[in-house]
Structure formats: structure tokens, C-alpha cells
C-alpha atoms as a PDB file:
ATOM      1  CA  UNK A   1      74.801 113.204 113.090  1.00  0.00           C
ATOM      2  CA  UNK A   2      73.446 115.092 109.811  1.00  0.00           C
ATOM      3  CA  UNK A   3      75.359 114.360 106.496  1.00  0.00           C
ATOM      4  CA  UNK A   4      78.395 116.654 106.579  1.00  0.00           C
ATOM      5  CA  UNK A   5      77.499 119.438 103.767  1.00  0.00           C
ATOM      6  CA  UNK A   6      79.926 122.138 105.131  1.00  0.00           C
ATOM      7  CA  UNK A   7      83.359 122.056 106.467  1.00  0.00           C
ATOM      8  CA  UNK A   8      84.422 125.279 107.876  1.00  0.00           C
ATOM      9  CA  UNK A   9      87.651 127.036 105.646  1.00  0.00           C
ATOM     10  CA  UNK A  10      89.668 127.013 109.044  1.00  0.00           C
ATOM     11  CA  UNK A  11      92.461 124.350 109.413  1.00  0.00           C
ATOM     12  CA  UNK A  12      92.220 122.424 111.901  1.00  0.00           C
ATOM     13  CA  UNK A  13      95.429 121.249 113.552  1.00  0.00           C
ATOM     14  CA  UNK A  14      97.384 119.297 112.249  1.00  0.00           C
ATOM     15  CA  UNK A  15      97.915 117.174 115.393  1.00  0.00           C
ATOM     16  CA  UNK A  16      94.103 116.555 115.712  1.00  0.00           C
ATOM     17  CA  UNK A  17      93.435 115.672 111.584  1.00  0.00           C
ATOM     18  CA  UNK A  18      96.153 112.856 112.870  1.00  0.00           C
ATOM     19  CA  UNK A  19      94.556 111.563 115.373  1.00  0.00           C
ATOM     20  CA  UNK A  20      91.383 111.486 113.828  1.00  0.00           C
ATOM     21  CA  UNK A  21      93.066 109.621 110.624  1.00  0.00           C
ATOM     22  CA  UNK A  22      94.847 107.529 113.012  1.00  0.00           C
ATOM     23  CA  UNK A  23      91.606 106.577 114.431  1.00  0.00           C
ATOM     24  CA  UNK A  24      89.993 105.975 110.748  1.00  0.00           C
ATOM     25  CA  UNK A  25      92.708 103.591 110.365  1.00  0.00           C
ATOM     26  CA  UNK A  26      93.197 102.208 113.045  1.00  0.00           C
ATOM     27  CA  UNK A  27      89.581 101.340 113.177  1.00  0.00           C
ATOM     28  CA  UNK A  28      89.822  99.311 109.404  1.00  0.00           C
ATOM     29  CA  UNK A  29      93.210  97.838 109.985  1.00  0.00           C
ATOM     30  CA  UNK A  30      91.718  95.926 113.044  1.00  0.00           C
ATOM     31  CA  UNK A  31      88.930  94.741 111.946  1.00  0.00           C
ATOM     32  CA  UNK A  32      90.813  93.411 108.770  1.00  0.00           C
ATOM     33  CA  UNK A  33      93.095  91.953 111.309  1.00  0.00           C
ATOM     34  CA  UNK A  34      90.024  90.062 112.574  1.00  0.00           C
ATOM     35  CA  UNK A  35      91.082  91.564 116.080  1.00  0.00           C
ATOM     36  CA  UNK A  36      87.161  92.259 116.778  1.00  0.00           C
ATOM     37  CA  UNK A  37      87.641  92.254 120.697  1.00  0.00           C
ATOM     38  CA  UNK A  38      88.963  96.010 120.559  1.00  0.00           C
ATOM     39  CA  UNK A  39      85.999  97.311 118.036  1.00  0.00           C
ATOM     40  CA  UNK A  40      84.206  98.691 120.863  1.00  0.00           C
ATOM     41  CA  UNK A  41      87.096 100.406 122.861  1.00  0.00           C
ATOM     42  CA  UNK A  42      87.376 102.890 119.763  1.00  0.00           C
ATOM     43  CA  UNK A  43      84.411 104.398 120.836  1.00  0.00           C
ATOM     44  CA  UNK A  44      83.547 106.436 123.750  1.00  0.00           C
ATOM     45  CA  UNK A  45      81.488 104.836 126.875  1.00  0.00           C
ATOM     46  CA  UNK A  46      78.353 106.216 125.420  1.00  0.00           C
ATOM     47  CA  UNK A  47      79.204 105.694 122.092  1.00  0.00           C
ATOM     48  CA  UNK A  48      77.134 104.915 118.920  1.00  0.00           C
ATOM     49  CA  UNK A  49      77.486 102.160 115.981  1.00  0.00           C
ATOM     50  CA  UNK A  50      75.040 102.375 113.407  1.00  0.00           C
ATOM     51  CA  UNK A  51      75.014 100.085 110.216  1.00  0.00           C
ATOM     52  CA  UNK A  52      72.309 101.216 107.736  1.00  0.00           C
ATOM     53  CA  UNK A  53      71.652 101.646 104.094  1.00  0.00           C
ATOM     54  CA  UNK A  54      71.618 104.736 101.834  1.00  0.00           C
ATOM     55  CA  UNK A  55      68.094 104.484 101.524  1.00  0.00           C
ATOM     56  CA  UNK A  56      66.813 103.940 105.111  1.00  0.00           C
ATOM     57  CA  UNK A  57      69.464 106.936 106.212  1.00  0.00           C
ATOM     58  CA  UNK A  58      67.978 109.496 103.751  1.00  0.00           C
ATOM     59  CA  UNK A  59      64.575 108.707 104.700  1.00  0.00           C
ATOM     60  CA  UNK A  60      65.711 109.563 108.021  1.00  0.00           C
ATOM     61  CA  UNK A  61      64.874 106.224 109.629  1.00  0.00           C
ATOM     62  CA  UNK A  62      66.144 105.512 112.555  1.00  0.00           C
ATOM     63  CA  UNK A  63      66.419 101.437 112.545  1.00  0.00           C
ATOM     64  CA  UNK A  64      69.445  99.924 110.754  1.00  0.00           C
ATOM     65  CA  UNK A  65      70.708  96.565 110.332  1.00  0.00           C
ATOM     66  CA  UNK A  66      73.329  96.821 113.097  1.00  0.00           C
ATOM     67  CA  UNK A  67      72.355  99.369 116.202  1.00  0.00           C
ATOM     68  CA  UNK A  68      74.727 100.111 119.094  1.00  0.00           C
ATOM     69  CA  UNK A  69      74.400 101.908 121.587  1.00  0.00           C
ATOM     70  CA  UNK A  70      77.397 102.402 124.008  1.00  0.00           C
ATOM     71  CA  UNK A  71      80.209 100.168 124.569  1.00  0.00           C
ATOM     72  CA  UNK A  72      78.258  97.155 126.274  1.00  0.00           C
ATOM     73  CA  UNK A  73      76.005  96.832 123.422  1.00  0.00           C
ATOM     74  CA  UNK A  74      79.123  96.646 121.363  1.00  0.00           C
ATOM     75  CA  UNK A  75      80.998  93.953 124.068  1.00  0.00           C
ATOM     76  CA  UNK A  76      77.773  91.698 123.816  1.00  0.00           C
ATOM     77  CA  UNK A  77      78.321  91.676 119.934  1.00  0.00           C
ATOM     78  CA  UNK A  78      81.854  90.526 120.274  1.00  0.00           C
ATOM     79  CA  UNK A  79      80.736  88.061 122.650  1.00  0.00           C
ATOM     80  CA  UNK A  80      78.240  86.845 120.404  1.00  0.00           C
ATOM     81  CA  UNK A  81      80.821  86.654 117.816  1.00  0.00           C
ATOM     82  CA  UNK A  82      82.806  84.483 119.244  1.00  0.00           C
ATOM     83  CA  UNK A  83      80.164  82.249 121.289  1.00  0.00           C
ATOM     84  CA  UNK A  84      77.183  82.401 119.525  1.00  0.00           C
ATOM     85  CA  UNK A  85      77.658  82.924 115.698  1.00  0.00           C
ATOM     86  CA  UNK A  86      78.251  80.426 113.136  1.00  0.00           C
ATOM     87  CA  UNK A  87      79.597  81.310 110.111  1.00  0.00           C
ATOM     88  CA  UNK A  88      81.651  80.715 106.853  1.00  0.00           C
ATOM     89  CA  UNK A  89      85.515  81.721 107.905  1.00  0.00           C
ATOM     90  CA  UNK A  90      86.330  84.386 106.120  1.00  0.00           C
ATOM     91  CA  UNK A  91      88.333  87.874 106.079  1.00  0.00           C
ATOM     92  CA  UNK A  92      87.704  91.694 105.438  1.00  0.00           C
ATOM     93  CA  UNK A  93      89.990  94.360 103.552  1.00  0.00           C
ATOM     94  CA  UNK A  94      89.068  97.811 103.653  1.00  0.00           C
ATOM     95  CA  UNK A  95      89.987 100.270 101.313  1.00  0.00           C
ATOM     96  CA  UNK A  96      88.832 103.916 103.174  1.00  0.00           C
ATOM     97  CA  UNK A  97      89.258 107.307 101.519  1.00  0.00           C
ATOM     98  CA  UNK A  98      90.998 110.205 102.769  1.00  0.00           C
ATOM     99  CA  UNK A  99      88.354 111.510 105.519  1.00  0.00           C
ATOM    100  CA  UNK A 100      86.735 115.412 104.658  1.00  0.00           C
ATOM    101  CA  UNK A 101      87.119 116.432 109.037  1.00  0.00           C
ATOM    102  CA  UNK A 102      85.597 119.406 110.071  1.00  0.00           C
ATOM    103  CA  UNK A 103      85.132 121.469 114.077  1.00  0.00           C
ATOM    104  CA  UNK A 104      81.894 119.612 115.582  1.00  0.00           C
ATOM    105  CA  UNK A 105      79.465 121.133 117.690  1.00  0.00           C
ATOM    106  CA  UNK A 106      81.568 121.086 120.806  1.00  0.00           C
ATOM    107  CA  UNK A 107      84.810 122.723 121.288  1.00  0.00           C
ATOM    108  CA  UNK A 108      86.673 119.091 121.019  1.00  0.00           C
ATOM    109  CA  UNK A 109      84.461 117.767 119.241  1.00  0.00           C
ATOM    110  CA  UNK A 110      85.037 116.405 115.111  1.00  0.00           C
ATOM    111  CA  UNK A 111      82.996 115.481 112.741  1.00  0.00           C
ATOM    112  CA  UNK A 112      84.142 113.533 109.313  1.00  0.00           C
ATOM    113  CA  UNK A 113      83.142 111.893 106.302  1.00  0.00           C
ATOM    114  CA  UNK A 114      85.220 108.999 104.505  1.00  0.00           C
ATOM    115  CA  UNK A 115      84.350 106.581 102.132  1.00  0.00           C
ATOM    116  CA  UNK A 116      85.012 103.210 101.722  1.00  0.00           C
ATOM    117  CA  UNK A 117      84.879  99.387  99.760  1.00  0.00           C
ATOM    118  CA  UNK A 118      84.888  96.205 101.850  1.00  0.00           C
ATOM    119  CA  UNK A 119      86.544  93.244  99.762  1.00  0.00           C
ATOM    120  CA  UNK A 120      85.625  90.026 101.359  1.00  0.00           C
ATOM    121  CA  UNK A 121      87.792  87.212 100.953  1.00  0.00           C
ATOM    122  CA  UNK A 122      86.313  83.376 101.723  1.00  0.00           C
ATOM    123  CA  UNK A 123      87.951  80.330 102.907  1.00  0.00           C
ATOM    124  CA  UNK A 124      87.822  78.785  99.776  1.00  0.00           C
ATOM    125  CA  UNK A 125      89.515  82.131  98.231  1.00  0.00           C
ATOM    126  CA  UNK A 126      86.676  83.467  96.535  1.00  0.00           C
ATOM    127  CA  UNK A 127      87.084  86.984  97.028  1.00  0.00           C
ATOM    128  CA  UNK A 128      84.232  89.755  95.846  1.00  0.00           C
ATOM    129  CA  UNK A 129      83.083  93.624  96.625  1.00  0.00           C
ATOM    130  CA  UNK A 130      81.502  93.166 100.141  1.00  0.00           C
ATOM    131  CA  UNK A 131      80.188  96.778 100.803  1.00  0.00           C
ATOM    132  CA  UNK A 132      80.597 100.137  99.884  1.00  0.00           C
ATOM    133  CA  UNK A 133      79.093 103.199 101.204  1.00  0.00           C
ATOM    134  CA  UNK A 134      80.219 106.388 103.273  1.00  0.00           C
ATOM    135  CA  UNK A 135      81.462 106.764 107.294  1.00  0.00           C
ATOM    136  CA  UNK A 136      79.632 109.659 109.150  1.00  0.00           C
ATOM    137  CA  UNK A 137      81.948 109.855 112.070  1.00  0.00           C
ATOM    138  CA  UNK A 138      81.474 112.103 115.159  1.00  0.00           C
ATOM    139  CA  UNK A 139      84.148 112.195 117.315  1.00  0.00           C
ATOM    140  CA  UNK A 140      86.022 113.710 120.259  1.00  0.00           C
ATOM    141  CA  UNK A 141      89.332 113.714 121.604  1.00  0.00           C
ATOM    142  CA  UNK A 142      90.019 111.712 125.079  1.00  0.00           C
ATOM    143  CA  UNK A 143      93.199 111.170 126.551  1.00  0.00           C
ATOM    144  CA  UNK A 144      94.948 112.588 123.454  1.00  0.00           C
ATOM    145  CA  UNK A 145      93.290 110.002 121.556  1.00  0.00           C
ATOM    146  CA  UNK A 146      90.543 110.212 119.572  1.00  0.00           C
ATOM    147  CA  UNK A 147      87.455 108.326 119.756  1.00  0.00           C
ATOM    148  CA  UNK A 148      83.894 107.738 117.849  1.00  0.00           C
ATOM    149  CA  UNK A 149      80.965 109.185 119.730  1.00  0.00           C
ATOM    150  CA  UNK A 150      79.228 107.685 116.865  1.00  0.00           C
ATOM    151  CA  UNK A 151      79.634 106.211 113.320  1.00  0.00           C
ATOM    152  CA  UNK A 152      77.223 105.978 111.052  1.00  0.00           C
ATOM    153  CA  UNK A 153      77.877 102.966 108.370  1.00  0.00           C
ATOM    154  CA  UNK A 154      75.596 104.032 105.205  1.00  0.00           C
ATOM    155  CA  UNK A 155      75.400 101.400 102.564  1.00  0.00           C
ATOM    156  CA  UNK A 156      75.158 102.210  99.315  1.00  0.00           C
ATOM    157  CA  UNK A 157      73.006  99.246  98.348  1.00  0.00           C
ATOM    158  CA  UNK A 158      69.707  98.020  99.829  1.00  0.00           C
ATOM    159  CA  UNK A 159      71.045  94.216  99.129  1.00  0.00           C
ATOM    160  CA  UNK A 160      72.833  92.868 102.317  1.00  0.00           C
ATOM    161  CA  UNK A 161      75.095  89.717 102.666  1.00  0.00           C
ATOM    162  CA  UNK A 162      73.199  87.825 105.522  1.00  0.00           C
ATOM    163  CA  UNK A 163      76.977  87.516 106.820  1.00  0.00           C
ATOM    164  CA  UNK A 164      77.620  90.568 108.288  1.00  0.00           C
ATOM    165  CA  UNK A 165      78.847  89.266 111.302  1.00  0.00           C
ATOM    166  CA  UNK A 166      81.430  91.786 112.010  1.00  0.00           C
ATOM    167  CA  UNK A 167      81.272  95.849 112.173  1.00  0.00           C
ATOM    168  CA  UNK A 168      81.838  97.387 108.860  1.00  0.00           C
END
């Protein structure tokens, strides 16, 4: 998905910005939660995670730091997160903006762009500015829900935590 420069004047319905909100919110609140099992069942079957940085994503370059793509890529992440990762215990709380949602290429189809600050709070309590950056979301609607076809996680710094162990 192409940064979103133009939203369409139309208004979209109001039943459909909720959903997509809903989603946005959803999406943070469970990941805060440290519920990482559902992360991948907010995306379609074919969907596609992407964590990157603002540089790499306006060079137009297609390798991130996290790449998923489709839902079994994403369940073999969980999996490794609880198996195969070791790591310092600690907890996320995002703070995401009010999302800019416009029609996407398909007739249910939405695109949207949100931004966002990660505070990451250690064991110990130390707590400090994880990440910030911008969602590019792509979604549909399925079952009267609506779900990520892909998200695009730009950073807006080049310097990564080597703990990013779970989805931004």
C-alpha cells in the first residue's frame, strides 16, 4: 500500500469508520494486554505484517525488520514467542491517533493512516518511548468485521530496540 496522500471528500459510513476504529483499537489494546495469541486473527488469511523504518519505506525497500506474510507466518511468530524467545519481561502501551480512513481500491475495501507512540514499561519499572512512527492499514470488511489485509509499521527512527519481540 502507497502512503495515503488523498482521502476522497465522501463520508464514508459511519458504521464502517467504526469498525475500522474498532479494529485500530482493538488491535493496540491486545497487544498491550500481552494477549499476542490473537495478533494474527486480526488479519485476513492472506494477510500482511510489515515492520519497517521511515527510511527503508521511502526508499521503497521492500525488506523490513519484521515481514509477514499471511496468518501462518504470523502463528509461527506467536509460537516462537512463547517457545523460543528469551527475553526481559516487560509490557507495551500504545497511544494511537485518530485514524485519516478513506474507500480503497475495492468496493469493501479501506485504507487508513494513524499514528502512534509505544511506551515500554520493564520489570524493574523503568519505563521509556519505545517507538513511534505511522500505521498504513489496508483493510476489508469480513463477516461484519473488519480486518487488515496488510499493515505497514513505519518507524520513525532507524535505531531499533533488539527487543522487539512482539508486533508493534
Amino acid at each position: 500500500m502507497n502512503e495515503i496522500a488523498h482521502f476522497s471528500q465522501e463520508r464514508l459510513d459511519p458504521s464502517v469508520r467504526d469498525m475500522v476504529e474498532d479494529l485500530i483499537c482493538a488491535y493496540a489494546f491486545a497487544l498491550d494486554d500481552e494477549d499476542i495469541d490473537r495478533w494474527p486473527y486480526f488479519f485476513t488469511e492472506s494477510g500482511v505484517y510489515v515492520l519497517t523504518t521511515k527510511e527503508n519505506h521511502d526508499a521503497g525497500l521492500p525488506i523490513g525488520i519484521i515481514r509477514c506474510i499471511g496468518r501462518g507466518m504470523m502463528s509461527d511468530r506467536v509460537k516462537a514467542f512463547h517457545t523460543a524467545n528469551i527475553f526481559e519481561p516487560h509490557s507495551y502501551s500504545h497511544m494511537v491517533s485518530r485514524p485519516l480512513i478513506g474507500r480503497g481500491p475495492r468496493q469493501d475495501s479501506y485504507v487508513a493512516r494513524s499514528n502512534f507512540q509505544v511506551i515500554r514499561t520493564m520489570q524493574d519499572g523503568r519505563t521509556e518511548l519505545f517507538a513511534t512512527g505511522k500505521y498504513l492499514d489496508s483493510m476489508v470488511i469480513e463477516k461484519d468485521a473488519a480486518r487488515f489485509q496488510e499493515r505497514i509499521v513505519v518507524l520513525d527512527s532507524r535505531q531499533v530496540d533488539i527487543l522487539v519481540v512482539m508486533p508493534i
